[in-house]
PDB file of N, CA and C in Angstrom:
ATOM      1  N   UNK A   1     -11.070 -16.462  33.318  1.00  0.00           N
ATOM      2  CA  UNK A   1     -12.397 -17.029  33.445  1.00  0.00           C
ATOM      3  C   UNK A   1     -13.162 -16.304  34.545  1.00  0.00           C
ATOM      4  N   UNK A   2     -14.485 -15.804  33.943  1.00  0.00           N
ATOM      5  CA  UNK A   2     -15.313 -15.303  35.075  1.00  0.00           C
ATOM      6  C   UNK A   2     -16.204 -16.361  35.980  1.00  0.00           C
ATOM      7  N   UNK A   3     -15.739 -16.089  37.540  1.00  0.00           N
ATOM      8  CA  UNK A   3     -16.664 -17.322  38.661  1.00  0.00           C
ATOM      9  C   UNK A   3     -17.579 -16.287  38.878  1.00  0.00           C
ATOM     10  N   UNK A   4     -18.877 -16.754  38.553  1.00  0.00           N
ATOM     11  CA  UNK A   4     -19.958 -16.342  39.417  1.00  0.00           C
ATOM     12  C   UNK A   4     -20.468 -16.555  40.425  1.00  0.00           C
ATOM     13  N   UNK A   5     -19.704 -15.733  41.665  1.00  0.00           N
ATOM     14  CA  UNK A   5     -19.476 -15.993  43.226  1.00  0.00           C
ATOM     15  C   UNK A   5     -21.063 -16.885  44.013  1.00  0.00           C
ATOM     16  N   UNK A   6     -22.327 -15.441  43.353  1.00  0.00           N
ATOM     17  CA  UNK A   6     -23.634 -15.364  43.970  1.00  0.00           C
ATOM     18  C   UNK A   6     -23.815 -16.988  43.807  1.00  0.00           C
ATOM     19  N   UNK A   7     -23.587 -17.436  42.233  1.00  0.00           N
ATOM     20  CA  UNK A   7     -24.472 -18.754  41.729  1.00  0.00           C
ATOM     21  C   UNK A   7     -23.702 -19.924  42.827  1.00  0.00           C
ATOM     22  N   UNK A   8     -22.356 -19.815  42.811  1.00  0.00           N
ATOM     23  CA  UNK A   8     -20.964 -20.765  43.191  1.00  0.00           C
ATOM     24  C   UNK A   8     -21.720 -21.198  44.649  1.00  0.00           C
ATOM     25  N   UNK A   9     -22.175 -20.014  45.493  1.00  0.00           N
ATOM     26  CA  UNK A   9     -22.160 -19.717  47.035  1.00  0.00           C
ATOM     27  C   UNK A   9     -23.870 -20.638  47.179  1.00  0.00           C
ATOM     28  N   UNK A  10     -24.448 -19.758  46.298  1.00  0.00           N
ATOM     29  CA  UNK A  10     -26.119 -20.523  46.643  1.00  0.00           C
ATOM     30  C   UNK A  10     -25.899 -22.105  46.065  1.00  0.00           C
ATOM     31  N   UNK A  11     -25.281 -22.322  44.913  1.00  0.00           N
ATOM     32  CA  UNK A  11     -25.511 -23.855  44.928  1.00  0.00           C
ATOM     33  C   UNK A  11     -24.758 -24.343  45.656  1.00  0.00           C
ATOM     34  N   UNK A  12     -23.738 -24.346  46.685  1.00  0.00           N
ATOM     35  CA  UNK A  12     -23.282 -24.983  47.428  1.00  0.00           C
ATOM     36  C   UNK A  12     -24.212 -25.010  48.844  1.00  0.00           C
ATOM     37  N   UNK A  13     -24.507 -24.125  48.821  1.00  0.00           N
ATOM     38  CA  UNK A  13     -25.398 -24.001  50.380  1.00  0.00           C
ATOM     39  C   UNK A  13     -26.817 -24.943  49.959  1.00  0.00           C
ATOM     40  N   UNK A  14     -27.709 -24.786  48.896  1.00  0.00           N
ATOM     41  CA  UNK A  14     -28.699 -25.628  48.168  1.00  0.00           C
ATOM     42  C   UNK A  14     -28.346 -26.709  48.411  1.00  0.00           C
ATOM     43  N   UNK A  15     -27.260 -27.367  47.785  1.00  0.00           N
ATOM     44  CA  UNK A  15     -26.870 -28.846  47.718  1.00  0.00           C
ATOM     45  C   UNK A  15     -25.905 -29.477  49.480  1.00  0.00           C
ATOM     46  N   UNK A  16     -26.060 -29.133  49.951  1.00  0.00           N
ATOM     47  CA  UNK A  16     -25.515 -29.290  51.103  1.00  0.00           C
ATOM     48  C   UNK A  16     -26.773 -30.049  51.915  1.00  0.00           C
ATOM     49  N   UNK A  17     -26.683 -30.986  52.421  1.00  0.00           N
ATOM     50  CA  UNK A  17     -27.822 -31.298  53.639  1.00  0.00           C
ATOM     51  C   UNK A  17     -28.402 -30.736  53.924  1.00  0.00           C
ATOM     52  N   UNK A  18     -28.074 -29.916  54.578  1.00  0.00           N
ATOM     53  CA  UNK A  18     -29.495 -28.982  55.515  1.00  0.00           C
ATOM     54  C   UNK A  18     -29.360 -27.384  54.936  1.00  0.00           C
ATOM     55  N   UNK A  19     -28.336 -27.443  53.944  1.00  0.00           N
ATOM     56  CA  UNK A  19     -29.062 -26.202  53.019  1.00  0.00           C
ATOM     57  C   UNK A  19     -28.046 -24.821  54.006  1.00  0.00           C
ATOM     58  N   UNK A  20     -27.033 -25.340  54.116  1.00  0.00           N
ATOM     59  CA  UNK A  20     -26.289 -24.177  55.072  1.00  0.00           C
ATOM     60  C   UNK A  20     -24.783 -24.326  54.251  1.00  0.00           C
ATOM     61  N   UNK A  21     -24.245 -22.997  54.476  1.00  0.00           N
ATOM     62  CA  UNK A  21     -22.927 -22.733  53.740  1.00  0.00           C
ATOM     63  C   UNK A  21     -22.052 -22.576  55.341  1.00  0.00           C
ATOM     64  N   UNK A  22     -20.607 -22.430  55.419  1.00  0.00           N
ATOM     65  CA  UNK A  22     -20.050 -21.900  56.522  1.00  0.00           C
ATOM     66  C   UNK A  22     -18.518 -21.301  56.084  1.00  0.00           C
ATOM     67  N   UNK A  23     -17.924 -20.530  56.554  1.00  0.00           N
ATOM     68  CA  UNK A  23     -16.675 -20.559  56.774  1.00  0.00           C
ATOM     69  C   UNK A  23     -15.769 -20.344  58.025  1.00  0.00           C
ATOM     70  N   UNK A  24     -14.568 -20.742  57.714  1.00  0.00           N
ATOM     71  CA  UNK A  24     -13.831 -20.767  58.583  1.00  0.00           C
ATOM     72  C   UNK A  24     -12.586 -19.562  59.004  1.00  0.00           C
ATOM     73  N   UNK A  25     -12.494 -19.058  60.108  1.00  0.00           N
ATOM     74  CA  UNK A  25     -11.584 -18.196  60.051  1.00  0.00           C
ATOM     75  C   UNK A  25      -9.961 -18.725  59.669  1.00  0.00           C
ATOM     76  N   UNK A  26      -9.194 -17.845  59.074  1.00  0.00           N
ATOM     77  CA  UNK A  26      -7.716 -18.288  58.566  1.00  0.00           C
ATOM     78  C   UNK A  26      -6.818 -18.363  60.015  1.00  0.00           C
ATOM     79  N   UNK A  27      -5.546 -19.182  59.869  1.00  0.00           N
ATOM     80  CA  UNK A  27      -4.868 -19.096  61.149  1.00  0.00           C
ATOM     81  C   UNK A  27      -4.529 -17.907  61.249  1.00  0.00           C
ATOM     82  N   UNK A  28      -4.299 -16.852  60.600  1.00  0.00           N
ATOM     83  CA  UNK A  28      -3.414 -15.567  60.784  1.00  0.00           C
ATOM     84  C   UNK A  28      -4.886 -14.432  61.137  1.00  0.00           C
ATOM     85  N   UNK A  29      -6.198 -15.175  61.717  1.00  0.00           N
ATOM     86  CA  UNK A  29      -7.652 -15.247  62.107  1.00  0.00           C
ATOM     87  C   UNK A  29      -8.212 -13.909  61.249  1.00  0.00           C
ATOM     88  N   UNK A  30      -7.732 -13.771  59.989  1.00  0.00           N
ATOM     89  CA  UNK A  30      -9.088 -12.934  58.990  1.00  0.00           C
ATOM     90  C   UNK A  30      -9.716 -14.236  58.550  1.00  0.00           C
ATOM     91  N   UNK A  31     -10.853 -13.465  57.628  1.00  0.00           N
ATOM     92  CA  UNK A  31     -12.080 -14.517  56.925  1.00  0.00           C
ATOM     93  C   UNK A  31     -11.255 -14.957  55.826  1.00  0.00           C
ATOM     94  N   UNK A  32     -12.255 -15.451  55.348  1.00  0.00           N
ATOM     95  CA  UNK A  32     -11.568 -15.741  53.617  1.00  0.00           C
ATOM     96  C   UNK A  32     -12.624 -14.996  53.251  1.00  0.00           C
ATOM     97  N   UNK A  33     -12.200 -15.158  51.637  1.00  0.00           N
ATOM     98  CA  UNK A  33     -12.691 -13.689  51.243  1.00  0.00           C
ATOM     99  C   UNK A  33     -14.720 -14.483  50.506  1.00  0.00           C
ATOM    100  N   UNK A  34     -14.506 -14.997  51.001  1.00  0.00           N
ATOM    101  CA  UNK A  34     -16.086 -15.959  50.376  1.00  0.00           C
ATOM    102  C   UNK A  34     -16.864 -15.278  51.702  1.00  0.00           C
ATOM    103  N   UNK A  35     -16.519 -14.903  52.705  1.00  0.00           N
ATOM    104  CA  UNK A  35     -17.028 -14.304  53.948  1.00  0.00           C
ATOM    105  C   UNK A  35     -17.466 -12.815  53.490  1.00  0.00           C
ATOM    106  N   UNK A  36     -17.000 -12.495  52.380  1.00  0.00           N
ATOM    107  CA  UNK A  36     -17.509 -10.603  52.432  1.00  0.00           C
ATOM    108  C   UNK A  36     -18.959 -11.336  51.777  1.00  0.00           C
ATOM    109  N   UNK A  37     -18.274 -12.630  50.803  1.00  0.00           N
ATOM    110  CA  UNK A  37     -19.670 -12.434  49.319  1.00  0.00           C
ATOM    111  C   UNK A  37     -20.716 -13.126  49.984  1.00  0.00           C
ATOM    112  N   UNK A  38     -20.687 -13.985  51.202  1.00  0.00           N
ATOM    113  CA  UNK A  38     -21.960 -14.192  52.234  1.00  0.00           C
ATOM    114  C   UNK A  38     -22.688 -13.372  52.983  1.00  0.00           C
ATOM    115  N   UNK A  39     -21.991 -12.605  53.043  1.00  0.00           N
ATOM    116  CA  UNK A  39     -22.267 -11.339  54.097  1.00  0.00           C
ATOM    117  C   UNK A  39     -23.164 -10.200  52.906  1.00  0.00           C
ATOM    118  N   UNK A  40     -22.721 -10.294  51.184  1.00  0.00           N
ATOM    119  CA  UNK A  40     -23.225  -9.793  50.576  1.00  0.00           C
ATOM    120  C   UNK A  40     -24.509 -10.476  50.671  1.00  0.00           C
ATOM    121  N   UNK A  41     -24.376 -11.659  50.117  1.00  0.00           N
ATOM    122  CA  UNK A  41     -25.727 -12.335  50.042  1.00  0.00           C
ATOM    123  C   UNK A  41     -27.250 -12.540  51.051  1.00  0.00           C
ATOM    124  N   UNK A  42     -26.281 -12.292  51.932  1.00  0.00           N
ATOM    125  CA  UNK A  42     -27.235 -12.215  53.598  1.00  0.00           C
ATOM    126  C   UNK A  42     -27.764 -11.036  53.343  1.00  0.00           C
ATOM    127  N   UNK A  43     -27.196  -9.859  53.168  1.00  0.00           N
ATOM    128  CA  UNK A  43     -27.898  -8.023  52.942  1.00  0.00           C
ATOM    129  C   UNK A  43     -29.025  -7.865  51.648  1.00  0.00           C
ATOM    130  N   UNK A  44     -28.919  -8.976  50.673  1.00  0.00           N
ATOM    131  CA  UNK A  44     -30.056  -9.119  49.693  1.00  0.00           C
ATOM    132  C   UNK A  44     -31.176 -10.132  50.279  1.00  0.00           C
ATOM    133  N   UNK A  45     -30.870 -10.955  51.042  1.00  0.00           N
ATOM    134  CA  UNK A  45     -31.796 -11.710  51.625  1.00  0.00           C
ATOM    135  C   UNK A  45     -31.397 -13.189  50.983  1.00  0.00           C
ATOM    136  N   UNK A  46     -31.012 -13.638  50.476  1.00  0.00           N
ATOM    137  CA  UNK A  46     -30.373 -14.866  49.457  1.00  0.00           C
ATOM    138  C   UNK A  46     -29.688 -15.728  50.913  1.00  0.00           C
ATOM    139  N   UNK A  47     -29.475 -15.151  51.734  1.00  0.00           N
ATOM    140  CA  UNK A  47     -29.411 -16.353  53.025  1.00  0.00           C
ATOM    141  C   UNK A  47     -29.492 -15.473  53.905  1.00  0.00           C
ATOM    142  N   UNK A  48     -29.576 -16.093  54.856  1.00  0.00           N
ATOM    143  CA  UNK A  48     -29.720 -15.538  56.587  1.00  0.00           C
ATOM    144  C   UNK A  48     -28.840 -16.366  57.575  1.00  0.00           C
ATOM    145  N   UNK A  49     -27.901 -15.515  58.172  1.00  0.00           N
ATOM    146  CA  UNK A  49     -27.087 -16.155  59.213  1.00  0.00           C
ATOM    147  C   UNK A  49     -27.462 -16.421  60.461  1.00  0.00           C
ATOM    148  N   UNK A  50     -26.930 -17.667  60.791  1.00  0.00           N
ATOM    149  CA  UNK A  50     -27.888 -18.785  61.656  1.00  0.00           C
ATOM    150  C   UNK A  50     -26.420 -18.771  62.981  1.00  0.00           C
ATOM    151  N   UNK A  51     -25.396 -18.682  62.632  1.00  0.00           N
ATOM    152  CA  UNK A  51     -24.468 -18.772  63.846  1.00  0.00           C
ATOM    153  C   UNK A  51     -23.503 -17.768  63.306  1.00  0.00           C
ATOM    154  N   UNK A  52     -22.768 -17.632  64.168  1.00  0.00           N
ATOM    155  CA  UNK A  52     -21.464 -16.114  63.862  1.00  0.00           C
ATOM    156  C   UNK A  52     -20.258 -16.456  65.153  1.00  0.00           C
ATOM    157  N   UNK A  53     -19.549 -17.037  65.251  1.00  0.00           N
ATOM    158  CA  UNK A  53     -18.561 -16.797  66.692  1.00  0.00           C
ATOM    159  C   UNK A  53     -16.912 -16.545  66.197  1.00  0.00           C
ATOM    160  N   UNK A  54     -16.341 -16.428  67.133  1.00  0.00           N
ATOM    161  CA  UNK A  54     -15.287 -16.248  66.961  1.00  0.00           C
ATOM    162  C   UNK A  54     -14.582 -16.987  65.330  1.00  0.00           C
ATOM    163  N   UNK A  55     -14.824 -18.064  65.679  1.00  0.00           N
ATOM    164  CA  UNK A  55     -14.045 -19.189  64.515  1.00  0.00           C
ATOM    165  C   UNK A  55     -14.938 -19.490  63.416  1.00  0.00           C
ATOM    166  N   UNK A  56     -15.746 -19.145  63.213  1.00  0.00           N
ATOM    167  CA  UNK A  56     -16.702 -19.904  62.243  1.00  0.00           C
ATOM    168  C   UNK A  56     -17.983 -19.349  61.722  1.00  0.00           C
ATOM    169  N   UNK A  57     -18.679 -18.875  60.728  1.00  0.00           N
ATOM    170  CA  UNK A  57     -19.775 -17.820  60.529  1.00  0.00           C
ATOM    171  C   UNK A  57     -20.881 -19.150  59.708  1.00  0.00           C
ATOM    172  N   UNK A  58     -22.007 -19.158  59.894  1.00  0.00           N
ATOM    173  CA  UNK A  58     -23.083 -20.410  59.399  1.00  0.00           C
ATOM    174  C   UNK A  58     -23.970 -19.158  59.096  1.00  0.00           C
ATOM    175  N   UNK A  59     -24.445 -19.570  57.766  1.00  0.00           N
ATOM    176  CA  UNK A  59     -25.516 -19.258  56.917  1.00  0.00           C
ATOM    177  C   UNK A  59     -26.627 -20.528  55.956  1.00  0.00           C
ATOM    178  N   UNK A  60     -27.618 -20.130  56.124  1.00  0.00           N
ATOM    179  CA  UNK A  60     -28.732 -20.884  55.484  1.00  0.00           C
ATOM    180  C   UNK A  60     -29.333 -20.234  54.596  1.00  0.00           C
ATOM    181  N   UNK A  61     -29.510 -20.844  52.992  1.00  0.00           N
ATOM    182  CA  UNK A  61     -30.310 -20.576  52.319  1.00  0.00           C
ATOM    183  C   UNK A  61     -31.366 -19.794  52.433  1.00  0.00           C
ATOM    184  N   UNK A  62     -32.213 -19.191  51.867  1.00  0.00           N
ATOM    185  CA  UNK A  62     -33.579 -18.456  52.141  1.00  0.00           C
ATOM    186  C   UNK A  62     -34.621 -19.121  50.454  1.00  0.00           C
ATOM    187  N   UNK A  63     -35.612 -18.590  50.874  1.00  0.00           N
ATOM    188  CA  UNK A  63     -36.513 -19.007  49.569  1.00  0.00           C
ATOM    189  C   UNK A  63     -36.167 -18.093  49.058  1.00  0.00           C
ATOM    190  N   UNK A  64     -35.451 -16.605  48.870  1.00  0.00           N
ATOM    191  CA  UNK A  64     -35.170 -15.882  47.697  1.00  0.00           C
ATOM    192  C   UNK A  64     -34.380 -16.575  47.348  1.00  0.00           C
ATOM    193  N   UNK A  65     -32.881 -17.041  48.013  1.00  0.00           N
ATOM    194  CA  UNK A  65     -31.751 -17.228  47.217  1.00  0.00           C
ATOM    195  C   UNK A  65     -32.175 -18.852  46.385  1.00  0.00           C
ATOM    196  N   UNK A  66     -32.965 -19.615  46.682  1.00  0.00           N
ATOM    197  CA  UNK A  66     -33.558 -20.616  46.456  1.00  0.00           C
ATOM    198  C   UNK A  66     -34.180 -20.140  44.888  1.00  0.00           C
ATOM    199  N   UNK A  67     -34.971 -19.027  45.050  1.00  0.00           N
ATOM    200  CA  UNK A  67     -35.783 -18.560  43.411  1.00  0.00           C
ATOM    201  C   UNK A  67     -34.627 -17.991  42.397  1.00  0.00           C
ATOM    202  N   UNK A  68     -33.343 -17.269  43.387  1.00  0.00           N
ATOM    203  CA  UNK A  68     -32.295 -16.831  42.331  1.00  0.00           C
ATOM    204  C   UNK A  68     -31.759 -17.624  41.747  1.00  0.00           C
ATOM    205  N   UNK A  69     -31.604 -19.042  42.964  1.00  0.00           N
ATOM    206  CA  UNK A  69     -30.660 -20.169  41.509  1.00  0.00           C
ATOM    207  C   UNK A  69     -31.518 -20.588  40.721  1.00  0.00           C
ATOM    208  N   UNK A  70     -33.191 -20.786  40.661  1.00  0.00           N
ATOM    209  CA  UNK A  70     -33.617 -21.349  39.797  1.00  0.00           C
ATOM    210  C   UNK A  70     -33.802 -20.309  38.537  1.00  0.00           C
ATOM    211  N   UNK A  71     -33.506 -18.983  38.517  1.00  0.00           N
ATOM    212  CA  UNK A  71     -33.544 -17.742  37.720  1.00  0.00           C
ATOM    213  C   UNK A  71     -32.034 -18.348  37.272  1.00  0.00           C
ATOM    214  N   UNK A  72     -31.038 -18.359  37.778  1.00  0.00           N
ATOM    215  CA  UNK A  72     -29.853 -18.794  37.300  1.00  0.00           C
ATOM    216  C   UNK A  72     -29.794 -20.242  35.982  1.00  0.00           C
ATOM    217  N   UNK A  73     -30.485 -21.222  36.736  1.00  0.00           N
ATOM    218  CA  UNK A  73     -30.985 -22.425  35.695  1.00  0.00           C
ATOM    219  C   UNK A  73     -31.621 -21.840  34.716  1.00  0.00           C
ATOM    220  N   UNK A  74     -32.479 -20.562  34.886  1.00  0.00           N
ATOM    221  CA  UNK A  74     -33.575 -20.822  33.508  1.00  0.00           C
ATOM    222  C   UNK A  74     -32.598 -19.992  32.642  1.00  0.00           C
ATOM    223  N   UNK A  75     -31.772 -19.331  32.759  1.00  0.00           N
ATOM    224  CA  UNK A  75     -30.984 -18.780  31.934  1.00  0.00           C
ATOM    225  C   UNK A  75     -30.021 -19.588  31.402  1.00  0.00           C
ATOM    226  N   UNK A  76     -30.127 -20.649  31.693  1.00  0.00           N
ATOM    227  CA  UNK A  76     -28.901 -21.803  31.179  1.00  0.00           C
ATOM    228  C   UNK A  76     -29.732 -22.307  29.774  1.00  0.00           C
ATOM    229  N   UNK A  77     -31.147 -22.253  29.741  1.00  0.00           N
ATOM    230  CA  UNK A  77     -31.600 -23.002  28.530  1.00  0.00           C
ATOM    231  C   UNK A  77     -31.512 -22.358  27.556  1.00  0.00           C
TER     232      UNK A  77
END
């Protein structure tokens, strides 16, 4: 089965309260791998990172990634 990371990542950050995604570093302290495809999404503009530290990376939605999921919906009809 194909996951479509971009759609997976923006509707979770969309549907979230205040519209922010995060992850957490692993104990053996790499990312998980949802950390490269944020970091992708941040370089198209589809979010912008709001905190970065040692343990933990925070990203927020943008109004592009906001117009891509609704480009994502209209392709559902």
């Amino acid at each position: 089965m194909l996951v479509n990371h971009t759609r997976r990542l923006l509707n979770k950050a969309a549907e979230s309260g205040d519209y922010r995604i995060s992850v957490q570093r692993k104990p053996n302290a790499s990312w998980p791998g949802d950390y490269s495809r944020l970091t992708a999404l941040e370089s198209v503009g589809h979010l912008e990172r709001i905190d970065h530290g040692d343990e933990r990376a925070i990203w927020q939605i943008t109004s592009a990634g906001l117009t891509q999921l609704q480009t994502f919906a209209g392709g559902d009809a």
